[in-house]
N, C-alpha and C. Protein backbone atom coordinates (compact mmCIF):
# COMPACT_ATOMS: atom_id res chain seq x y z
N UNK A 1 237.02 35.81 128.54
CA UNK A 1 238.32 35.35 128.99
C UNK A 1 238.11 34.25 130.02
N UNK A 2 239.06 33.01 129.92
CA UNK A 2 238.82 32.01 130.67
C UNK A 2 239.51 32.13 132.00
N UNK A 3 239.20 31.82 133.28
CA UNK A 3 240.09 32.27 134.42
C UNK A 3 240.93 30.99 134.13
N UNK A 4 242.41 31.36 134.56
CA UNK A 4 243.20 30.40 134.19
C UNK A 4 243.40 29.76 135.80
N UNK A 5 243.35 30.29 136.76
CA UNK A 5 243.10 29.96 138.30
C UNK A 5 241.84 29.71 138.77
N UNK A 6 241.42 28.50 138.93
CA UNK A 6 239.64 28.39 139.17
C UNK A 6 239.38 28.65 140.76
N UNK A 7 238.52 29.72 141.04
CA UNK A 7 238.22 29.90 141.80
C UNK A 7 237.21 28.74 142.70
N UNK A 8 237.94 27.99 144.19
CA UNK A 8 236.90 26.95 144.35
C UNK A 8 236.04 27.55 145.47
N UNK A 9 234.51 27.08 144.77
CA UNK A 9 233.65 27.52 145.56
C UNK A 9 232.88 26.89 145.67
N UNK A 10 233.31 25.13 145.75
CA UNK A 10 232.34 24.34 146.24
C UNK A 10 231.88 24.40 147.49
N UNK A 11 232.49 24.76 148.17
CA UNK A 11 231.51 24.89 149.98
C UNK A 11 231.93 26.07 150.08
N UNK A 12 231.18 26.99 151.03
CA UNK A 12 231.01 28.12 151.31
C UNK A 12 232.11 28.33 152.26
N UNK A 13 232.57 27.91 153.22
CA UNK A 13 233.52 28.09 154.28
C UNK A 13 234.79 28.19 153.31
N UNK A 14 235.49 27.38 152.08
CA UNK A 14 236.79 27.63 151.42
C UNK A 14 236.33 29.21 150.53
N UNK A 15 235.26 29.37 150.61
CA UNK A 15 235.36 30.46 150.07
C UNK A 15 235.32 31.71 150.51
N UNK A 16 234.86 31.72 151.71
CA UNK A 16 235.23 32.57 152.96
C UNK A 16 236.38 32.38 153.03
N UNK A 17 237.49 31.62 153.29
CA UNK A 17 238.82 31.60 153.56
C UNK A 17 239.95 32.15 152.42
N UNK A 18 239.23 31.96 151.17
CA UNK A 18 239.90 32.03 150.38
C UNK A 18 239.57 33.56 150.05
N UNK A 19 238.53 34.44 150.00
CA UNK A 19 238.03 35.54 149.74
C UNK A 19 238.80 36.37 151.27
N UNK A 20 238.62 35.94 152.31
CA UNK A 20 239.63 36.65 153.29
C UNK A 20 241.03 36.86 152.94
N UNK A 21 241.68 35.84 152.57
CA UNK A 21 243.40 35.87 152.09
C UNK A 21 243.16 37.23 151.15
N UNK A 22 242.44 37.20 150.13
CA UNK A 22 242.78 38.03 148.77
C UNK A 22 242.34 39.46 149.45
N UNK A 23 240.86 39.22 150.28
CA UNK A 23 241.27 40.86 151.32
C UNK A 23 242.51 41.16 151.94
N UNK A 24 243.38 40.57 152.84
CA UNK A 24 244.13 40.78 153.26
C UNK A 24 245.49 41.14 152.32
N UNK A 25 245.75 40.24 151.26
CA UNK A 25 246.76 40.22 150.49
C UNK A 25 246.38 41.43 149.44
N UNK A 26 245.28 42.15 149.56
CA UNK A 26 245.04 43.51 148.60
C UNK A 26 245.03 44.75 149.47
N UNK A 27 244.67 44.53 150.42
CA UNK A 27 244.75 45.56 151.68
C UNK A 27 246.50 45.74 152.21
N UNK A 28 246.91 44.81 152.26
CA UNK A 28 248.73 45.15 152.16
C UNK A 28 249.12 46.18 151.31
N UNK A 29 248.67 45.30 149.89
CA UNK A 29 249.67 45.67 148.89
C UNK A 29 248.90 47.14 149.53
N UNK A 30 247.67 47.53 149.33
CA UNK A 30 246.74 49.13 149.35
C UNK A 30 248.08 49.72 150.26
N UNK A 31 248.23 49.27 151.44
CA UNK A 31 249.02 50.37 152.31
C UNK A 31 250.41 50.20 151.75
N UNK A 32 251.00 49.65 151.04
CA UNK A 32 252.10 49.94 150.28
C UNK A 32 252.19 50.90 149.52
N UNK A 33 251.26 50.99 148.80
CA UNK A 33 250.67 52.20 147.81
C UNK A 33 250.58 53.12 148.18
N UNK A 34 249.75 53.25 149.43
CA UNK A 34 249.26 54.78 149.84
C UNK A 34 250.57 55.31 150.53
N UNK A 35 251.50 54.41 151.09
CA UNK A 35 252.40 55.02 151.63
C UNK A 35 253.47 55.54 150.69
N UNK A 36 253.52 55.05 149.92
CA UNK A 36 254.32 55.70 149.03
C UNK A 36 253.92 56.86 148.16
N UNK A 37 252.63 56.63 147.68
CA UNK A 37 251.87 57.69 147.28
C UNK A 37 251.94 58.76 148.13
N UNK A 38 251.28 58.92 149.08
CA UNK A 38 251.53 59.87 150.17
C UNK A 38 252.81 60.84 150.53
N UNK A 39 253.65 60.12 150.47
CA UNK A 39 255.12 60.08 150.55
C UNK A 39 255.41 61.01 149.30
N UNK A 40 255.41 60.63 148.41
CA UNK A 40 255.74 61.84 147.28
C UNK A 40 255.24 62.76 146.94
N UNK A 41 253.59 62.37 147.48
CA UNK A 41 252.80 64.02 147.42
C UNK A 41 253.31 65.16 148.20
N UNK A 42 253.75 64.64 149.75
CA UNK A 42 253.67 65.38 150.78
C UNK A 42 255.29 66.51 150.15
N UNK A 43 255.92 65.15 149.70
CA UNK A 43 257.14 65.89 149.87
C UNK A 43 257.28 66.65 148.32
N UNK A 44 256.24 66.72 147.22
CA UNK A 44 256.66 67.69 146.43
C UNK A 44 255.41 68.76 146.54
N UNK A 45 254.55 68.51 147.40
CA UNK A 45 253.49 69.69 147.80
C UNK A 45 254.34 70.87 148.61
N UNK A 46 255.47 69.85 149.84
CA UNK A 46 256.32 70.71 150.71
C UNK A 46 257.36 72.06 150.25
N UNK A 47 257.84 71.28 148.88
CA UNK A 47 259.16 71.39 148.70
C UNK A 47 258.65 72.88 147.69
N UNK A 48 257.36 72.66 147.27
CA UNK A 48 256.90 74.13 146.60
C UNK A 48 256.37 75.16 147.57
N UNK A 49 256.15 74.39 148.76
CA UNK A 49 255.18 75.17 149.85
C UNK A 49 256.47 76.10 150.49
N UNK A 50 257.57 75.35 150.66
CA UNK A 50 258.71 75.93 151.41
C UNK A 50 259.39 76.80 150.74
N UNK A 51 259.33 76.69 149.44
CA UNK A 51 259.83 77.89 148.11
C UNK A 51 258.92 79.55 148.56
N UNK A 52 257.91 79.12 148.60
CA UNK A 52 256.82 80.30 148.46
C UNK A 52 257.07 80.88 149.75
N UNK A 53 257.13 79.80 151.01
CA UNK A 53 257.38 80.33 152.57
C UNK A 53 258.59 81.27 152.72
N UNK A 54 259.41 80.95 152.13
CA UNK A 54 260.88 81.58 152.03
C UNK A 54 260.86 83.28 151.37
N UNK A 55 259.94 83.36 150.40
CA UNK A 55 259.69 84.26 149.42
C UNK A 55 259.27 85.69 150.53
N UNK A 56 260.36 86.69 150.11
CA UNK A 56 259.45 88.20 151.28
C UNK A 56 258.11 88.80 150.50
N UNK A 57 258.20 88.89 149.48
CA UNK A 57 257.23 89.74 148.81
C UNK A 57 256.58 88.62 147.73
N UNK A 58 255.34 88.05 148.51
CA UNK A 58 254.50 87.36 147.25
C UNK A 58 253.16 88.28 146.83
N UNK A 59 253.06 87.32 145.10
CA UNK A 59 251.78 88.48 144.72
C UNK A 59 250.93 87.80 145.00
N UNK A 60 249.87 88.21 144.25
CA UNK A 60 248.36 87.49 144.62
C UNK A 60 248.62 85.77 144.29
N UNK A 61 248.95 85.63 142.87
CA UNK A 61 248.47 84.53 142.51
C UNK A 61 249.71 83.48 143.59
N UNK A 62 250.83 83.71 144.09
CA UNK A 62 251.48 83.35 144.84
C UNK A 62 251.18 82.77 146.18
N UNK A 63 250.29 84.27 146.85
CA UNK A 63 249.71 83.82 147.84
C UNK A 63 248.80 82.80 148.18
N UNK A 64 247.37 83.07 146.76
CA UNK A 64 246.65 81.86 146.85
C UNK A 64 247.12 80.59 146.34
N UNK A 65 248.11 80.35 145.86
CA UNK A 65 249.14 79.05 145.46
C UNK A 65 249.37 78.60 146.82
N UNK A 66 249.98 79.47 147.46
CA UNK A 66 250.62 78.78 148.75
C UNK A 66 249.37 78.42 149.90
N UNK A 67 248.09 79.12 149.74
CA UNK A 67 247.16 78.71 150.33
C UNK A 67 246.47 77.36 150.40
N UNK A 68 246.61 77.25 148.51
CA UNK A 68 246.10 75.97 148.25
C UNK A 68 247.23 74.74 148.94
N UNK A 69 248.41 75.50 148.46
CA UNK A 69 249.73 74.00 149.15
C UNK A 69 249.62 73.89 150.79
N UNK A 70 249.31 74.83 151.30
CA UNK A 70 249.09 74.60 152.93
C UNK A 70 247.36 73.53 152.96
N UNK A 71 246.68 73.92 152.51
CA UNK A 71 245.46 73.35 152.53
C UNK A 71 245.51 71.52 152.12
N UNK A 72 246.25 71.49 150.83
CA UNK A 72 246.65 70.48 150.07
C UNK A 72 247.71 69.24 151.12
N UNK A 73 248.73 69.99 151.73
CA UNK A 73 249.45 69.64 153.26
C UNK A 73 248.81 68.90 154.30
N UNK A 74 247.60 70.07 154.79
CA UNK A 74 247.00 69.50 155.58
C UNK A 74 245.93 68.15 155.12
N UNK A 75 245.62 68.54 153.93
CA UNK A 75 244.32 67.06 153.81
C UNK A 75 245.28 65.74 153.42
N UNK A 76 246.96 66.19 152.86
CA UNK A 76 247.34 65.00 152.87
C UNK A 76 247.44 64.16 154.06
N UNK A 77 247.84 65.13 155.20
CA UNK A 77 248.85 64.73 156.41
C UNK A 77 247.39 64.04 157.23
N UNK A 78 246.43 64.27 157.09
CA UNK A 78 244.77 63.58 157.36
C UNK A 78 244.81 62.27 157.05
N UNK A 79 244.56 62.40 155.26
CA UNK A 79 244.47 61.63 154.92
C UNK A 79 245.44 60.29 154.69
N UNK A 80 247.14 60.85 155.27
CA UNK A 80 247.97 59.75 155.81
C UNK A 80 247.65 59.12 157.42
N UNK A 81 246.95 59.62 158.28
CA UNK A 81 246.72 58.56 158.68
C UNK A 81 245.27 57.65 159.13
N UNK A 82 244.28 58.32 158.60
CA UNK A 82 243.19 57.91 157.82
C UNK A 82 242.86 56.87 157.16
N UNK A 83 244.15 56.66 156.20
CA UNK A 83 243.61 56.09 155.35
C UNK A 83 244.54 54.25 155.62
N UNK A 84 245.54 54.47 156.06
CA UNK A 84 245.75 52.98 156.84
C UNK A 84 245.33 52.53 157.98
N UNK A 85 244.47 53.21 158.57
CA UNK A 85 243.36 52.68 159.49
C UNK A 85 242.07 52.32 159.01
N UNK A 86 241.68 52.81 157.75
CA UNK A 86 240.75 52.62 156.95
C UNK A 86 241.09 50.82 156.46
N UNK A 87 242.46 50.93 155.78
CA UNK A 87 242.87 49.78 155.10
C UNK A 87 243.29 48.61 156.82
N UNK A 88 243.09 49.11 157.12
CA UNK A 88 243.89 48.03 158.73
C UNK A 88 242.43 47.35 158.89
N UNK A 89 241.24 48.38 158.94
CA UNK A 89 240.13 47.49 159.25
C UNK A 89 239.67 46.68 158.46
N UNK A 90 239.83 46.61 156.80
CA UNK A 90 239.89 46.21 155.84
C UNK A 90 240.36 44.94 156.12
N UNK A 91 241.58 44.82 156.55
CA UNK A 91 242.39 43.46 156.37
C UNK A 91 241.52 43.05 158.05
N UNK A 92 241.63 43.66 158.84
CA UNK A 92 240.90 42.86 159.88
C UNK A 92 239.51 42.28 159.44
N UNK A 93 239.32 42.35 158.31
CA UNK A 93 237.31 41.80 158.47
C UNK A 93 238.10 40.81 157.31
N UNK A 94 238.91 40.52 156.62
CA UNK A 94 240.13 39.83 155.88
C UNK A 94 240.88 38.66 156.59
N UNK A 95 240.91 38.87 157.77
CA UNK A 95 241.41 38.02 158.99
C UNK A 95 240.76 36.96 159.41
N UNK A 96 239.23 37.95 159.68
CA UNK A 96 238.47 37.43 160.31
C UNK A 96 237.67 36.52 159.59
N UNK A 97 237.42 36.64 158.41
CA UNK A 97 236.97 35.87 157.12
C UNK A 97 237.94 34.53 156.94
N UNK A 98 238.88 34.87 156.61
CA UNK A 98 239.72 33.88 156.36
C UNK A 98 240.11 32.75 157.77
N UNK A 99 240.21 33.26 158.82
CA UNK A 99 239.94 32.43 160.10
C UNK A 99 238.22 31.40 160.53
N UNK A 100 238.13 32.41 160.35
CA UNK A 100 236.53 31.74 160.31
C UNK A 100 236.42 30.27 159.34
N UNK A 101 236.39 30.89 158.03
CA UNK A 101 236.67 29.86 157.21
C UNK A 101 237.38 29.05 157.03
N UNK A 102 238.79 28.76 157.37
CA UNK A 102 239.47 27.60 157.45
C UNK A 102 239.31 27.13 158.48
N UNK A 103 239.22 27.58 159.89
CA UNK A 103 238.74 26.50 161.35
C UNK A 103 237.02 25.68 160.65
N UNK A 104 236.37 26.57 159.96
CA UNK A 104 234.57 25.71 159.86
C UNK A 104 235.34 24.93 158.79
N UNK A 105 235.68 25.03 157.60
CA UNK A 105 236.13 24.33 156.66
C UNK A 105 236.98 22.81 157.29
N UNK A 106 237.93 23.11 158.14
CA UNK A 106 239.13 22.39 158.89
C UNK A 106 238.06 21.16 159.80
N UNK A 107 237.13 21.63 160.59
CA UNK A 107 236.46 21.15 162.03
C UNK A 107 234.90 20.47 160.90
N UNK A 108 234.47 21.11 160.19
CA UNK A 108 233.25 20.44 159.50
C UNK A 108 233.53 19.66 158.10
N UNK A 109 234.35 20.25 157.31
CA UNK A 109 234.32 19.58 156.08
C UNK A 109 235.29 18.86 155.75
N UNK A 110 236.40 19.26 156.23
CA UNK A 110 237.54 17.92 155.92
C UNK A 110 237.38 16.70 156.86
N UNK A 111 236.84 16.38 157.99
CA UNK A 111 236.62 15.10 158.39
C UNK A 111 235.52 13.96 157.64
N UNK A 112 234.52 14.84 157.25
CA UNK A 112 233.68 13.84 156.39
C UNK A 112 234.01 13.86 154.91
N UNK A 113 235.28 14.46 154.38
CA UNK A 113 235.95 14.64 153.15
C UNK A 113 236.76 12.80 153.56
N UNK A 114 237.77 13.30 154.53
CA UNK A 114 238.27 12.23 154.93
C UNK A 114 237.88 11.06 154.89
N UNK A 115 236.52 10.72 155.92
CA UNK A 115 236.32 9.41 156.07
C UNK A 115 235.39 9.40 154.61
N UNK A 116 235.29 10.09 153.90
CA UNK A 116 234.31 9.42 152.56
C UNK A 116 235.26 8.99 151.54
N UNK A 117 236.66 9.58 151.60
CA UNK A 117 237.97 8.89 151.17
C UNK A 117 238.48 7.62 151.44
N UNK A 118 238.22 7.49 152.71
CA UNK A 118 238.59 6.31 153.98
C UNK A 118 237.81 5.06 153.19
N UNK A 119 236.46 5.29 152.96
CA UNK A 119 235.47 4.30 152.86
C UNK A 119 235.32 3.95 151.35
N UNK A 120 235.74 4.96 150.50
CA UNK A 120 236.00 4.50 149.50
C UNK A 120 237.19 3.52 148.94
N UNK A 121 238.11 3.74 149.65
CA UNK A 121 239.44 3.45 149.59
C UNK A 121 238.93 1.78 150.21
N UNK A 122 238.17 1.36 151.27
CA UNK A 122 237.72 0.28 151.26
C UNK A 122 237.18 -0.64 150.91
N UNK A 123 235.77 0.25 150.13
CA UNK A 123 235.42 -0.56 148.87
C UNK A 123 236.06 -0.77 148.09
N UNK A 124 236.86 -0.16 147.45
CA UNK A 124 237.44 -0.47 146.35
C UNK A 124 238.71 -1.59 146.43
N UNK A 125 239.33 -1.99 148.14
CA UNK A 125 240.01 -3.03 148.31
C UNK A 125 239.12 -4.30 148.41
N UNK A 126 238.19 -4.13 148.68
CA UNK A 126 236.85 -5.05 148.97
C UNK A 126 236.71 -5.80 146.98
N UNK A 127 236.61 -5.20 146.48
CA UNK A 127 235.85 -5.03 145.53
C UNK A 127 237.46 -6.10 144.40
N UNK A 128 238.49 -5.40 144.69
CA UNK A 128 239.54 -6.25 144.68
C UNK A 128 239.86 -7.51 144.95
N UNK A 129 239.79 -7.50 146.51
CA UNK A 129 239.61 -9.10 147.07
C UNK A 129 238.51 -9.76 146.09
N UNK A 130 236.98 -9.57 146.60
CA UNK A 130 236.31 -10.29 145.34
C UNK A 130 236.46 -11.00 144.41
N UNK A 131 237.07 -9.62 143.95
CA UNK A 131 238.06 -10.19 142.17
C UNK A 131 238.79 -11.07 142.10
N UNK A 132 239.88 -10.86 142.85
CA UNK A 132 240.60 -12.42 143.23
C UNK A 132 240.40 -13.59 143.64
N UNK A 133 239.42 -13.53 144.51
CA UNK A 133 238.60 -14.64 145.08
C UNK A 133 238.21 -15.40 143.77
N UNK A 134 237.10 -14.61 143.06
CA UNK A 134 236.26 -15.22 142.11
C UNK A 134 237.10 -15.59 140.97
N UNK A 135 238.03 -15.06 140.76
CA UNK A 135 239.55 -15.49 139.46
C UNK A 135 240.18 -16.82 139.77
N UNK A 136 240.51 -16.92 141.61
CA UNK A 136 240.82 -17.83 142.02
C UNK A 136 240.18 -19.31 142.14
N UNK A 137 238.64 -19.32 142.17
CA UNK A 137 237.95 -20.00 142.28
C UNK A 137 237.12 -20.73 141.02
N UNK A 138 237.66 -19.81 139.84
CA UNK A 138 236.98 -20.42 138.32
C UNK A 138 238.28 -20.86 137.97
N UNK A 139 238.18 -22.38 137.40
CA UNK A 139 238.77 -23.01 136.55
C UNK A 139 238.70 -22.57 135.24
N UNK A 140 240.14 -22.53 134.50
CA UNK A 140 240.39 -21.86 133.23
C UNK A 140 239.82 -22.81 132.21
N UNK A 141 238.69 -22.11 131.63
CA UNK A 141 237.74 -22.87 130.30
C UNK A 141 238.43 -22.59 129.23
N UNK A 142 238.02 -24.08 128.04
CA UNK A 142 239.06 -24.56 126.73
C UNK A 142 239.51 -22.89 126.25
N UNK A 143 238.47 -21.95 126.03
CA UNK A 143 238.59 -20.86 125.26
C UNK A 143 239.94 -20.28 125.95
N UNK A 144 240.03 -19.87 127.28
CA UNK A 144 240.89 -19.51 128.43
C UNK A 144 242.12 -20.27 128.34
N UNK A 145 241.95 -21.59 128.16
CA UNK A 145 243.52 -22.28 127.98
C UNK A 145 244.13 -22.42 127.08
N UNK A 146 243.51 -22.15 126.38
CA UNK A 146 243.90 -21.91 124.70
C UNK A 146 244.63 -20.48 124.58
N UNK A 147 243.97 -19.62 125.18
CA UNK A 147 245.17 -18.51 125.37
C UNK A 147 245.83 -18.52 126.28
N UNK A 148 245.65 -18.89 127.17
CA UNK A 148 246.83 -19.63 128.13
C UNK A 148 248.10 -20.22 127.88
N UNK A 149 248.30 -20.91 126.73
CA UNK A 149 249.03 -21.84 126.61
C UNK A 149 249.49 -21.10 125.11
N UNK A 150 248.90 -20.41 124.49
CA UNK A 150 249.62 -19.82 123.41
C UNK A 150 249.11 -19.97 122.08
N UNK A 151 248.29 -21.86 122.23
CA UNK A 151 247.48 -22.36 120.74
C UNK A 151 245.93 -21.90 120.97
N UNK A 152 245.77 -22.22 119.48
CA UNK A 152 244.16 -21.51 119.52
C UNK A 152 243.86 -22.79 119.22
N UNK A 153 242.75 -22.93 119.37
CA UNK A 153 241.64 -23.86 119.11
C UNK A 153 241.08 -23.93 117.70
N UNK A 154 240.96 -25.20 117.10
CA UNK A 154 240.62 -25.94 115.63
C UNK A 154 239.37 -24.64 115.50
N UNK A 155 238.30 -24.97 116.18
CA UNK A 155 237.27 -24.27 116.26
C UNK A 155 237.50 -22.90 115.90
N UNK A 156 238.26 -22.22 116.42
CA UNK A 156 238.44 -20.85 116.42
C UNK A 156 239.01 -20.55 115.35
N UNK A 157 238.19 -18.72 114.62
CA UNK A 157 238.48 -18.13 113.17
C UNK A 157 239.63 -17.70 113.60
């Protein structure tokens, strides 16, 4: 499969910058996810846990049900806030990547991007003038005035 978005990785610093954004912009969406994920576990782990809590007389398999949903409770309620501190440091080394890389990218490579633009952009007015100069300075020969003027020459097939 062809990437239809080309990843640029001609200098190392845009690719630090650019590999930071996509940490950060995947580490979001992650805590979007988990929070919602989380969110519906807790509350249909609860909503069976609070059935069984309510219950006067449970049997065995009841009891260890509700053992597992208290257990299941607690590693969620852990692992909610665990796990967006997990993803927070994530996007911070995401930050820090992507900062890094656009100030070195910004301060080292776009100024000599620039002036090698600059200097091209000169030659090539240079190179112009020339042209005109030397257009200006040759007199139009029979072959030249002959299309100049519209007639061709006896000589000519």
């Amino acid at each position: 499969m062809t990437p239809t978005i080309p990843i640029p990785t001609d200098h190392v610093y845009k690719f630090h910058a650019l590999c930071g954004l996509a940490i950060l912009i995947s580490s979001m969406i992650g805590l979007v996810y988990l929070h919602d994920r989380f969110n519906e576990r807790i509350g249909k782990n609860y909503l069976k846990w609070e059935i069984l809590n309510r219950k006067a007389n449970l049997s065995q398999e009841e009891e260890v049900t509700k053992a597992v949903l208290d257990m299941r409770l607690k590693l969620d309620r852990a692992d909610r806030k665990l796990m967006p501190k997990a993803l927070g440091a994530i996007a911070g080394i995401g930050v820090v990547m992507m900062v890094f890389g656009f100030m070195l990218w910004h301060k080292k490579v776009q100024p000599k991007q620039d002036k090698l633009l600059e200097l091209q952009i000169k030659k090539i007015e240079r190179e112009i003038l020339a042209l005109d100069k030397e257009l200006a300075e040759t007199p139009p020969g029979p072959a030249d005035a002959g299309a100049l003027s519209g007639t061709r020459s006896v000589t000519e097939p």
